[in-house]
C-alpha atoms as a PDB file:
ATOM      1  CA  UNK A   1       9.269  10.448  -4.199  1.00  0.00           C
ATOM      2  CA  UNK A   2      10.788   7.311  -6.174  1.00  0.00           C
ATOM      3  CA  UNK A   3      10.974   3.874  -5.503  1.00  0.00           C
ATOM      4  CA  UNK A   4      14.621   4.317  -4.530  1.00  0.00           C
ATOM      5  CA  UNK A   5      14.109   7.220  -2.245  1.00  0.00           C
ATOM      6  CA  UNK A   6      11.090   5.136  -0.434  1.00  0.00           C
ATOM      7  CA  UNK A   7      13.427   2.072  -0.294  1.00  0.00           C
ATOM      8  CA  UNK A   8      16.279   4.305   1.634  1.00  0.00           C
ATOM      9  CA  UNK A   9      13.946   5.847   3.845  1.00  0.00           C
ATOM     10  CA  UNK A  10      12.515   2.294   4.667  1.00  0.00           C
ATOM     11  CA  UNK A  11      15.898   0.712   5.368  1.00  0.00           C
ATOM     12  CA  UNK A  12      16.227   3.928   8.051  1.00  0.00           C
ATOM     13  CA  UNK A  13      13.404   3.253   9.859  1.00  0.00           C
ATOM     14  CA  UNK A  14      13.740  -0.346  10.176  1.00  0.00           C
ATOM     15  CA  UNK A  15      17.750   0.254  11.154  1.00  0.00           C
ATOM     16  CA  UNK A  16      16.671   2.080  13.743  1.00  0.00           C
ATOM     17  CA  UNK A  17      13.929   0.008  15.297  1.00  0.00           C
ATOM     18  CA  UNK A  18      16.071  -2.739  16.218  1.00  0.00           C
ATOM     19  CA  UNK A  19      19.348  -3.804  17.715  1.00  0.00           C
ATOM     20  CA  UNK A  20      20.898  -4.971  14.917  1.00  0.00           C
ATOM     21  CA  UNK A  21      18.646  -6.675  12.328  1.00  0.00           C
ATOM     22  CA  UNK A  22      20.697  -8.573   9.416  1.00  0.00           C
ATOM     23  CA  UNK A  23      20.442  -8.019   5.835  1.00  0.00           C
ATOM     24  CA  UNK A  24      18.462 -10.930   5.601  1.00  0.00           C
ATOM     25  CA  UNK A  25      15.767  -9.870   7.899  1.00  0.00           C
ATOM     26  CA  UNK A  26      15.876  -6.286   6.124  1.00  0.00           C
ATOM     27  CA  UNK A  27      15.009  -8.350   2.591  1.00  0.00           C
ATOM     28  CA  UNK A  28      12.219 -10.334   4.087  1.00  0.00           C
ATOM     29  CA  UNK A  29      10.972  -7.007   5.777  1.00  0.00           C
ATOM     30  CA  UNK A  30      10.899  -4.984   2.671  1.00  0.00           C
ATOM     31  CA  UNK A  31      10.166  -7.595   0.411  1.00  0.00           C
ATOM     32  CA  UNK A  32      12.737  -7.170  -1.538  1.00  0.00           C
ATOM     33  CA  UNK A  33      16.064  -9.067  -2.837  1.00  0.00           C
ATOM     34  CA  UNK A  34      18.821  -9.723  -0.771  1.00  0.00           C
ATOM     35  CA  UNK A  35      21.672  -8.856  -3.075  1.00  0.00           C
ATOM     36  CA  UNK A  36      19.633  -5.408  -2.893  1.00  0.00           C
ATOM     37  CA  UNK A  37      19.634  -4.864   0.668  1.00  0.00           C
ATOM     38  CA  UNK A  38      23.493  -5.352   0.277  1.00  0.00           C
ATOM     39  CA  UNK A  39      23.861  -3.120  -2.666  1.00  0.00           C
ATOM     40  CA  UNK A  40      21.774  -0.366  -1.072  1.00  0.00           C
ATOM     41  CA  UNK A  41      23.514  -0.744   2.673  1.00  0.00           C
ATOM     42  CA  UNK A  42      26.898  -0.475   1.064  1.00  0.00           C
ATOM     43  CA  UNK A  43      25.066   2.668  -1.324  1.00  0.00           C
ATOM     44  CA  UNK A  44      24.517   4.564   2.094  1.00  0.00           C
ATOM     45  CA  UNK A  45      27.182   3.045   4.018  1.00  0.00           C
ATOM     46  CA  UNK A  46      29.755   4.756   1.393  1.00  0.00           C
ATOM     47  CA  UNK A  47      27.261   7.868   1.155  1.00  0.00           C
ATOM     48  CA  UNK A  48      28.261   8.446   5.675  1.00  0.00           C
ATOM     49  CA  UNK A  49      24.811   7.411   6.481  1.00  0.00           C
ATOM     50  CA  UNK A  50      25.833   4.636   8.017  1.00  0.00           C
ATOM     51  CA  UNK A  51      28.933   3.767  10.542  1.00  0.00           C
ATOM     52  CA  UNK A  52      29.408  -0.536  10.524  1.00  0.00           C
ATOM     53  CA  UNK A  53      30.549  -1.986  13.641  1.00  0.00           C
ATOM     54  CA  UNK A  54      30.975  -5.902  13.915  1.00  0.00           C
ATOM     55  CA  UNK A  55      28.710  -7.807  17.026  1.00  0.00           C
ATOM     56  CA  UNK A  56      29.438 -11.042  17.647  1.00  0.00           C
ATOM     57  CA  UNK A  57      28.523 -14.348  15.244  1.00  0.00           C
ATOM     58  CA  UNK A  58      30.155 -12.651  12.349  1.00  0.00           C
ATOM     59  CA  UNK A  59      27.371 -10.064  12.388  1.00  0.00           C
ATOM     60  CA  UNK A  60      27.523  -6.142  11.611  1.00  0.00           C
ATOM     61  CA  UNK A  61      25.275  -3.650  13.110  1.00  0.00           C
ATOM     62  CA  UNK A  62      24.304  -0.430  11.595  1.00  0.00           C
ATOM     63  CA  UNK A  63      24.861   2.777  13.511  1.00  0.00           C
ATOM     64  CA  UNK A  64      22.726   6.336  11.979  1.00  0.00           C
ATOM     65  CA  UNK A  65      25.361   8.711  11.583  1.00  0.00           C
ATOM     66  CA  UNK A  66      24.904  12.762  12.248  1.00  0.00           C
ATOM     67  CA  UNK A  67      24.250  12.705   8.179  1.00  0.00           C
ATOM     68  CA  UNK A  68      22.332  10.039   7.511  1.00  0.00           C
ATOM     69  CA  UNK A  69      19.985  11.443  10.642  1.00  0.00           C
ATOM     70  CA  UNK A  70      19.412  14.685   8.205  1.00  0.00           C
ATOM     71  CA  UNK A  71      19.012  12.588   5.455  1.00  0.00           C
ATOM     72  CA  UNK A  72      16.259  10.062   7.012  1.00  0.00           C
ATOM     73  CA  UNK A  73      14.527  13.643   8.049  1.00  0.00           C
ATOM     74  CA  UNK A  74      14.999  14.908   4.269  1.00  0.00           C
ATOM     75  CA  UNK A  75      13.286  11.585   3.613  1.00  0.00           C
ATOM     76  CA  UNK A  76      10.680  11.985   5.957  1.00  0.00           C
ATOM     77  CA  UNK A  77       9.606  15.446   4.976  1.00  0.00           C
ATOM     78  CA  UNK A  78       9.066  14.264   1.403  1.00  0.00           C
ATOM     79  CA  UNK A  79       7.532  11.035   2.465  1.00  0.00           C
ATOM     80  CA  UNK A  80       4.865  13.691   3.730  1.00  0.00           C
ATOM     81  CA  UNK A  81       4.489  15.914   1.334  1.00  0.00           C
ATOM     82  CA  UNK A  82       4.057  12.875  -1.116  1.00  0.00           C
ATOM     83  CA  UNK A  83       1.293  11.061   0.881  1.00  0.00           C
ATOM     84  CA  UNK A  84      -0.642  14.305   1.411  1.00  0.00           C
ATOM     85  CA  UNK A  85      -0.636  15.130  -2.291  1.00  0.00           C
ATOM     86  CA  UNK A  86      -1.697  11.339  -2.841  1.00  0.00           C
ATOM     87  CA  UNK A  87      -4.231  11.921  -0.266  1.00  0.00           C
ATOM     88  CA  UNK A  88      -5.735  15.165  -1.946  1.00  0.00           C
ATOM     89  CA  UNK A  89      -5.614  13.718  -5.333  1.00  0.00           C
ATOM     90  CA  UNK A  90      -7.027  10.353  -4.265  1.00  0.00           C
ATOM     91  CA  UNK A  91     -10.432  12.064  -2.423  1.00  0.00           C
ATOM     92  CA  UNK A  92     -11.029  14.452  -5.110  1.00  0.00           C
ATOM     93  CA  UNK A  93     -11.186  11.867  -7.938  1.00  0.00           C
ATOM     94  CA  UNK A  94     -12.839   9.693  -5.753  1.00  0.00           C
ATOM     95  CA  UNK A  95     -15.213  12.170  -5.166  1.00  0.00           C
ATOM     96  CA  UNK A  96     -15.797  12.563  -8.820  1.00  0.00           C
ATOM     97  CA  UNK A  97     -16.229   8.878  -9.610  1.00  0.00           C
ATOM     98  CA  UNK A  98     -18.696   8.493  -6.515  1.00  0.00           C
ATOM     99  CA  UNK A  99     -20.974  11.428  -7.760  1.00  0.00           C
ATOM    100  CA  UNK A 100     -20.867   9.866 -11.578  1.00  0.00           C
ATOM    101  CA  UNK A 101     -21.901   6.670  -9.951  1.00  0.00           C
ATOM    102  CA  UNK A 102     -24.400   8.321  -8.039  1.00  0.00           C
ATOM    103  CA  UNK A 103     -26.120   9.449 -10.740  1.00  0.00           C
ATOM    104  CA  UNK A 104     -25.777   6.235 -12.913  1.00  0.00           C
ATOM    105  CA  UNK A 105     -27.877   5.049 -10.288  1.00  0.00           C
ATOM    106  CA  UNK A 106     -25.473   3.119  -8.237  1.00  0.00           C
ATOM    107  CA  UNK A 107     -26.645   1.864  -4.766  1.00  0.00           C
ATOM    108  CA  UNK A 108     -24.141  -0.507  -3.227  1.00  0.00           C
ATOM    109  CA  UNK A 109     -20.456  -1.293  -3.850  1.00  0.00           C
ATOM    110  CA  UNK A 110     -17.732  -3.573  -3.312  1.00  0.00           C
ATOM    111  CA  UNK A 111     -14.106  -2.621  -2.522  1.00  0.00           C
ATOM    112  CA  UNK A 112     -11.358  -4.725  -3.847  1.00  0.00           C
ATOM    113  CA  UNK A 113      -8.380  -4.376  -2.012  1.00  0.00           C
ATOM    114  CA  UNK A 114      -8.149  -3.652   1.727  1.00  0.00           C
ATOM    115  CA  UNK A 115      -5.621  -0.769   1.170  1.00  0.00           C
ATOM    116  CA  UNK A 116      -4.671   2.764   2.156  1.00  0.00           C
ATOM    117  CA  UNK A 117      -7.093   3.888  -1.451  1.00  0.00           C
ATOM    118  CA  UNK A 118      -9.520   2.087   0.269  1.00  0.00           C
ATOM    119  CA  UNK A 119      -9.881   4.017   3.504  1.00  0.00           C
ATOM    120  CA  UNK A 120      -9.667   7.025   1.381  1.00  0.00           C
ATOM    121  CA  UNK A 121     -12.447   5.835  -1.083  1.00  0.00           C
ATOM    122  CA  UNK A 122     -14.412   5.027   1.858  1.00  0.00           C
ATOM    123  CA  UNK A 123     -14.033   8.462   3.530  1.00  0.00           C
ATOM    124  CA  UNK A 124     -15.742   9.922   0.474  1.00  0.00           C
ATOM    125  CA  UNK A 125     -18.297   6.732  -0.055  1.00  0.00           C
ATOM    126  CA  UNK A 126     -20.265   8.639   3.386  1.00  0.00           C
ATOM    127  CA  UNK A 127     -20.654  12.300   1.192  1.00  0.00           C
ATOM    128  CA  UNK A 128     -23.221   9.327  -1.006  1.00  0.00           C
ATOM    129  CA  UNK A 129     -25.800   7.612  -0.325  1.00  0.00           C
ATOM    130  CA  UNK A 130     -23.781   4.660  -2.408  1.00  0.00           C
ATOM    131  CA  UNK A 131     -23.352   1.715   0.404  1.00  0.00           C
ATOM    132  CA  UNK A 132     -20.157  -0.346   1.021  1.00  0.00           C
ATOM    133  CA  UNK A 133     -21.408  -4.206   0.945  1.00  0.00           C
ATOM    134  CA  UNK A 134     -18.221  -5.923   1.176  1.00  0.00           C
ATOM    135  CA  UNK A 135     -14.195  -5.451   0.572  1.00  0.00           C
ATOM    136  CA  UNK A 136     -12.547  -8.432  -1.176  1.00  0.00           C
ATOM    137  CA  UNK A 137      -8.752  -9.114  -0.794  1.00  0.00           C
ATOM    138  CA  UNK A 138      -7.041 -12.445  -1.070  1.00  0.00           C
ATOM    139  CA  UNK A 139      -4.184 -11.567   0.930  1.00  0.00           C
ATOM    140  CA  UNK A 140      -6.283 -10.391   3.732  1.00  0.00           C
ATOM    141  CA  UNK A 141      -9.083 -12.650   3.966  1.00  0.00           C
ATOM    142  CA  UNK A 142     -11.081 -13.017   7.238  1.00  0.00           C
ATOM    143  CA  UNK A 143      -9.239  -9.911   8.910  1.00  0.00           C
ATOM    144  CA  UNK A 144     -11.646  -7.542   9.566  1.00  0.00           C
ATOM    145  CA  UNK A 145     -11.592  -3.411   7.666  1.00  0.00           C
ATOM    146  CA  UNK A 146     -14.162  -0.727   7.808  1.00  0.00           C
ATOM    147  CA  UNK A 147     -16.430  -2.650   9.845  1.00  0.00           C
ATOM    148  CA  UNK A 148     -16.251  -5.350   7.281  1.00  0.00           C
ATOM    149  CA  UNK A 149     -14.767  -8.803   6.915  1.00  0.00           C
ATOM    150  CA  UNK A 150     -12.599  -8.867   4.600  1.00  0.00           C
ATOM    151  CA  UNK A 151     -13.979 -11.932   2.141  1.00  0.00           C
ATOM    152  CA  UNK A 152     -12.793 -13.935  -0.813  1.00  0.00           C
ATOM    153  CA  UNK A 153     -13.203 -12.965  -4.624  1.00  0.00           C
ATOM    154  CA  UNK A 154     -15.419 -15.897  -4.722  1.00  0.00           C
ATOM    155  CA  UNK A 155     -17.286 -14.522  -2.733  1.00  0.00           C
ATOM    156  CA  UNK A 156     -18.880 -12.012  -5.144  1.00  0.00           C
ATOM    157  CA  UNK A 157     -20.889 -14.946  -6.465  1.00  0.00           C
ATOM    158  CA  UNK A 158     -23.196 -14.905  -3.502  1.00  0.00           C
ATOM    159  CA  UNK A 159     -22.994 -10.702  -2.882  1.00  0.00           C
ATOM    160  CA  UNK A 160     -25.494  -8.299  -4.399  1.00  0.00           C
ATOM    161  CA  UNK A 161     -24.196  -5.265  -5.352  1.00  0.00           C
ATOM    162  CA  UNK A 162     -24.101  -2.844  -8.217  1.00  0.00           C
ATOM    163  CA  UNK A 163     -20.418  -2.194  -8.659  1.00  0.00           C
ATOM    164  CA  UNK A 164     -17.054  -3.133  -7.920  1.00  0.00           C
ATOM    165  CA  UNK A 165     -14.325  -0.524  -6.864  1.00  0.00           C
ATOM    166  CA  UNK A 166     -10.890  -1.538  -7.651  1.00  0.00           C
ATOM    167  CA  UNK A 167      -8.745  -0.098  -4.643  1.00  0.00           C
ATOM    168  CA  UNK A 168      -5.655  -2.373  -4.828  1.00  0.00           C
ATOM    169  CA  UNK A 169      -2.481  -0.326  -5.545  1.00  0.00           C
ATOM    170  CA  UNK A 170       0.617  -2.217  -5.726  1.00  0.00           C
ATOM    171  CA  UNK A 171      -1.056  -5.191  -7.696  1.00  0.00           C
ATOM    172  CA  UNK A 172      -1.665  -5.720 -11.823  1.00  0.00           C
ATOM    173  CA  UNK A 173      -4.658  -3.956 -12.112  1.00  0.00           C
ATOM    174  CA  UNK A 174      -5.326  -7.009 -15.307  1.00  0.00           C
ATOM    175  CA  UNK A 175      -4.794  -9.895 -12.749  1.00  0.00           C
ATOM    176  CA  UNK A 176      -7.920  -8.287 -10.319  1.00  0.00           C
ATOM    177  CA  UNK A 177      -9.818  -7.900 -13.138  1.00  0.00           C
ATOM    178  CA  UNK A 178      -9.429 -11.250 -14.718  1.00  0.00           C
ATOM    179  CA  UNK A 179      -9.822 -12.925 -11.317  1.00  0.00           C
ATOM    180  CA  UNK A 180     -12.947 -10.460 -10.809  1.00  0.00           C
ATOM    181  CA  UNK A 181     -14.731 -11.448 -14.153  1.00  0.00           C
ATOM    182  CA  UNK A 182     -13.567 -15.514 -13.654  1.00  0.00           C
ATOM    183  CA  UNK A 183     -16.185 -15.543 -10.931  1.00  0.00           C
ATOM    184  CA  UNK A 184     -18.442 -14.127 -13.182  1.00  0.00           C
ATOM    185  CA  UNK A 185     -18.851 -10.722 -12.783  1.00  0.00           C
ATOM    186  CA  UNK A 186     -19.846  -8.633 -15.648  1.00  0.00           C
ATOM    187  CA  UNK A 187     -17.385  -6.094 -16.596  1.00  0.00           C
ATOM    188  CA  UNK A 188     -19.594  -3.160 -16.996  1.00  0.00           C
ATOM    189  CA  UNK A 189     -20.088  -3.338 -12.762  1.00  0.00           C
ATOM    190  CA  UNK A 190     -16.275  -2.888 -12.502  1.00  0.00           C
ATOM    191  CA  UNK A 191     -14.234   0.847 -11.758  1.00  0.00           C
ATOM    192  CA  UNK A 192     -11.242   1.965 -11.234  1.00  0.00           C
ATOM    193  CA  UNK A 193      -9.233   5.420 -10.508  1.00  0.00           C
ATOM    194  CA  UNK A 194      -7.613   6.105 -13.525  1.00  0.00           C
END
């Protein structure tokens, strides 16, 4: 599934969870441009996914048609069959780099990035005896996930551990590390899913 097809199926489900949100609130909600929002609502508009009528305030309201229904579901059924393989591919390498760590010795580690990777890294983390000691995330900080607090990258001066798990997705895996070894952490205790 591409970044387009994600987008579209996105721009469904939050159509259809509200009234009538604008094209503004879409951008802000998908964190993406508003001249995109436009482009792709006028994309599926012209497609017969979408029916405009005009509310009041100079405001338009999206209505699902009959085909853009079937294509939200054709959406959804990939969406599915994308995460699962994502899943399967995600716990067996994680698997993998959990034994290899295992055996190098590794007793504790740190999660960076309190993410969907993460929950899945931390599903096979309890087939080790390798313990979690902390997940950093700077967008996240003081929420709590996996039991766990989620702390501050400064934080990793103070925390003993033997490794650090990148599990961020969506971020420059070279900014995490940079901002990993500026608080002096040696790059030898830092992994990552290839």
């Amino acid at each position: 599934m591409d970044t387009q097809e994600l987008r579209t199926l996105r721009l469904f489900e939050e159509i259809e969870s509200e009234k009538a949100p604008s094209q503004r609130d879409l951008a802000t909600r998908l964190n993406i441009s508003l001249g995109l929002v436009n482009s792709f609502m006028k994309r599926l508009t012209q497609k017969g996914y979408f029916k405009i009528t005009h509310i009041p305030k100079n405001r338009v309201k999206y209505i699902l048609t009959p085909k853009g229904a079937a294509e939200k579901t054709r959406l959804t059924y990939e969406y599915i069959q994308y995460s699962f393989q994502f899943y399967k591919t995600a716990r067996q390498k994680m698997r993998e780099l959990f034994q290899a760590l295992g055996e190098a010795g590794v007793k504790t580690i740190v999660f960076y990035g309190a993410t969907d990777l993460a929950e899945i890294a931390y599903l096979s983390l309890q087939e080790t005896s390798i313990q979690l000691v902390a997940v950093i995330d700077t967008r996240k900080m003081h929420n709590r996930f996996l039991g766990l607090e989620i702390q501050s990258p400064e934080s990793l001066r103070r925390l003993s551990f033997d490794r650090i798990l990148i599990t961020e997705i969506e971020s420059q895996k070279r900014e995490i590390i940079d901002t990993i070894l500026n608080v002096s952490v040696e790059e030898n205790k830092i992994s990552m899913l290839n």
